[in-house]
Protein backbone atom coordinates (compact mmCIF):
# COMPACT_ATOMS: atom_id res chain seq x y z
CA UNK A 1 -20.72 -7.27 79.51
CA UNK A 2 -24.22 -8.05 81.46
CA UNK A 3 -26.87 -9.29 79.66
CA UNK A 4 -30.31 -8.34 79.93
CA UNK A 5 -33.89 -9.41 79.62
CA UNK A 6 -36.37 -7.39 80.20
CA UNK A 7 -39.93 -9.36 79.82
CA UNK A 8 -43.76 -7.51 79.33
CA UNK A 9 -46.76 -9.28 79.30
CA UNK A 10 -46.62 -8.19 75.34
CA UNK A 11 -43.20 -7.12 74.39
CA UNK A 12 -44.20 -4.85 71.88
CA UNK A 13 -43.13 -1.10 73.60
CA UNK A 14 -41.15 0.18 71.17
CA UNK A 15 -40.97 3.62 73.33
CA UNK A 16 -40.60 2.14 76.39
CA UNK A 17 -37.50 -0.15 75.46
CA UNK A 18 -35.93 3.12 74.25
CA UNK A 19 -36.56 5.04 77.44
CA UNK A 20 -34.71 1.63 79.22
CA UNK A 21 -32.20 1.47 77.19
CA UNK A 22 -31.64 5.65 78.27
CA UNK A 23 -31.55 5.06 81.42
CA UNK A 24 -29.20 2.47 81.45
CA UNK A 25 -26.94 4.50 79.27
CA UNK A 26 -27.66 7.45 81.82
CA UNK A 27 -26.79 5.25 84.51
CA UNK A 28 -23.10 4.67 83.92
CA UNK A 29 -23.08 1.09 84.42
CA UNK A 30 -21.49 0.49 80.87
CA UNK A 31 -23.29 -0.88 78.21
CA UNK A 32 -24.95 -4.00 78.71
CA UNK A 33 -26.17 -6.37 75.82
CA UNK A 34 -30.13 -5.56 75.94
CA UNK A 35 -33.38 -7.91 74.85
CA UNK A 36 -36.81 -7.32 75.04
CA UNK A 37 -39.47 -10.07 74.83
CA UNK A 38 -42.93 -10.62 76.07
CA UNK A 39 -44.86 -13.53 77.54
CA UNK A 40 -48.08 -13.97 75.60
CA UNK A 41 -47.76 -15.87 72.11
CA UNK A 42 -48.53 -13.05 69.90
CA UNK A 43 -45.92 -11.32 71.21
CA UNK A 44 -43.50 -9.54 68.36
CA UNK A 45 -40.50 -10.99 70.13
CA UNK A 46 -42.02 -13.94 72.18
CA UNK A 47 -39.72 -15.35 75.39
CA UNK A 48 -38.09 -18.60 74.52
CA UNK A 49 -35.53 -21.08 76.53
CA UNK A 50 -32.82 -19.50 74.30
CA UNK A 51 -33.23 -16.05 75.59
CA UNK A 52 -33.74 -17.38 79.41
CA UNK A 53 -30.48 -19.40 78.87
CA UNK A 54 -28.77 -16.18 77.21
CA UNK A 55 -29.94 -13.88 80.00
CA UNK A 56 -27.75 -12.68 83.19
CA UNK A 57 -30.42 -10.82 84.52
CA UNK A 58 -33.85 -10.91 83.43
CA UNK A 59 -36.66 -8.30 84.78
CA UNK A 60 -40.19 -8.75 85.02
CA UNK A 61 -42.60 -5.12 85.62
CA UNK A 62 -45.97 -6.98 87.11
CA UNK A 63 -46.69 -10.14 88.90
CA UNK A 64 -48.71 -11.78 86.32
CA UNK A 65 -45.53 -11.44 83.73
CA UNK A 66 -43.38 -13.18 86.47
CA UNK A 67 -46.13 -15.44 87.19
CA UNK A 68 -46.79 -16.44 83.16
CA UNK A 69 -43.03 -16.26 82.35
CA UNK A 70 -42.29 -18.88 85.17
CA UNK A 71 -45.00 -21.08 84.17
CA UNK A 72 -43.81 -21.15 80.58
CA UNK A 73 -40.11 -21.02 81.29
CA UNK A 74 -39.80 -22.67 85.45
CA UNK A 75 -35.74 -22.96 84.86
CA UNK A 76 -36.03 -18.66 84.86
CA UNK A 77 -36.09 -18.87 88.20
CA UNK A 78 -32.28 -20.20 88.43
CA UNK A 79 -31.62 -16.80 86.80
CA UNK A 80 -31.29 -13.41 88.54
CA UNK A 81 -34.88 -12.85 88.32
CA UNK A 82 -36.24 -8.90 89.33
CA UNK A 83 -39.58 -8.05 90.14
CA UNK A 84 -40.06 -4.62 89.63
CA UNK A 85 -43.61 -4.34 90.41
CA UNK A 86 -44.93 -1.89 88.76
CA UNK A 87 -47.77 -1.80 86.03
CA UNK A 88 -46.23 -1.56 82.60
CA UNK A 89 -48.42 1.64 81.90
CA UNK A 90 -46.94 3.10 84.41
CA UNK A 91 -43.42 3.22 83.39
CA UNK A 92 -44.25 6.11 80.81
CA UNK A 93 -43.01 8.45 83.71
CA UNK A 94 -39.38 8.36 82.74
CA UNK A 95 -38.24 9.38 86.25
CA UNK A 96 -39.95 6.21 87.56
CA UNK A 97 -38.29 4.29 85.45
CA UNK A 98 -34.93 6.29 86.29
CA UNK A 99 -35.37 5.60 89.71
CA UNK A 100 -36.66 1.67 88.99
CA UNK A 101 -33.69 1.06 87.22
CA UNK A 102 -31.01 2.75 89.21
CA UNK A 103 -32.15 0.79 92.50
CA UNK A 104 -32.14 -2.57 90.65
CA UNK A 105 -28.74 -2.36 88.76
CA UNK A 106 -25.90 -0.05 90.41
């Protein structure tokens, strides 16, 4: 079973981690072990070295989240690290997402 990380520049989207874990599901790939985390300090859930060293793949939506996680966390880059670039706002179009998704995992 894959693991997952997906990182925001908050990592509190309560809807949108739903929506991803939908699509996956709606994808067919199985079900993968799923985490959500965010890269500023306040975040509900913020990134640590345990969930880097826990994570198969780890996505990252903009360049200043892949920018901030990899100066917190440099050893993320030995991981399977996806940029998705696109703005986190942006993902509340679900077929976006879909179609974000299904290009980065099957």
């Amino acid at each position: 079973m894959v693991k997952i990380l997906f990182v925001y520049s908050d990592g509190n989207n309560e809807d949108l981690n739903g929506d991803i874990e939908s699509c996956i599901d709606e994808l067919g790939i199985g079900r993968p072990q799923i985490q959500f985390c965010g890269v500023d300090i306040n975040s509900e859930t913020h990134v640590s070295l345990d969930l880097i060293k826990w994570a198969e793949i780890i996505f990252t939506f903009e360049e200043t989240t892949r920018d901030e996680l990899l100066r917190q966390f440099p050893q993320a880059v030995m991981k399977d690290l996806r940029f998705l670039d696109v703005l986190e706002e942006d993902l509340t179009h679900i077929s976006l997402l879909k179609n974000l998704l299904k290009r980065n995992l099957s």
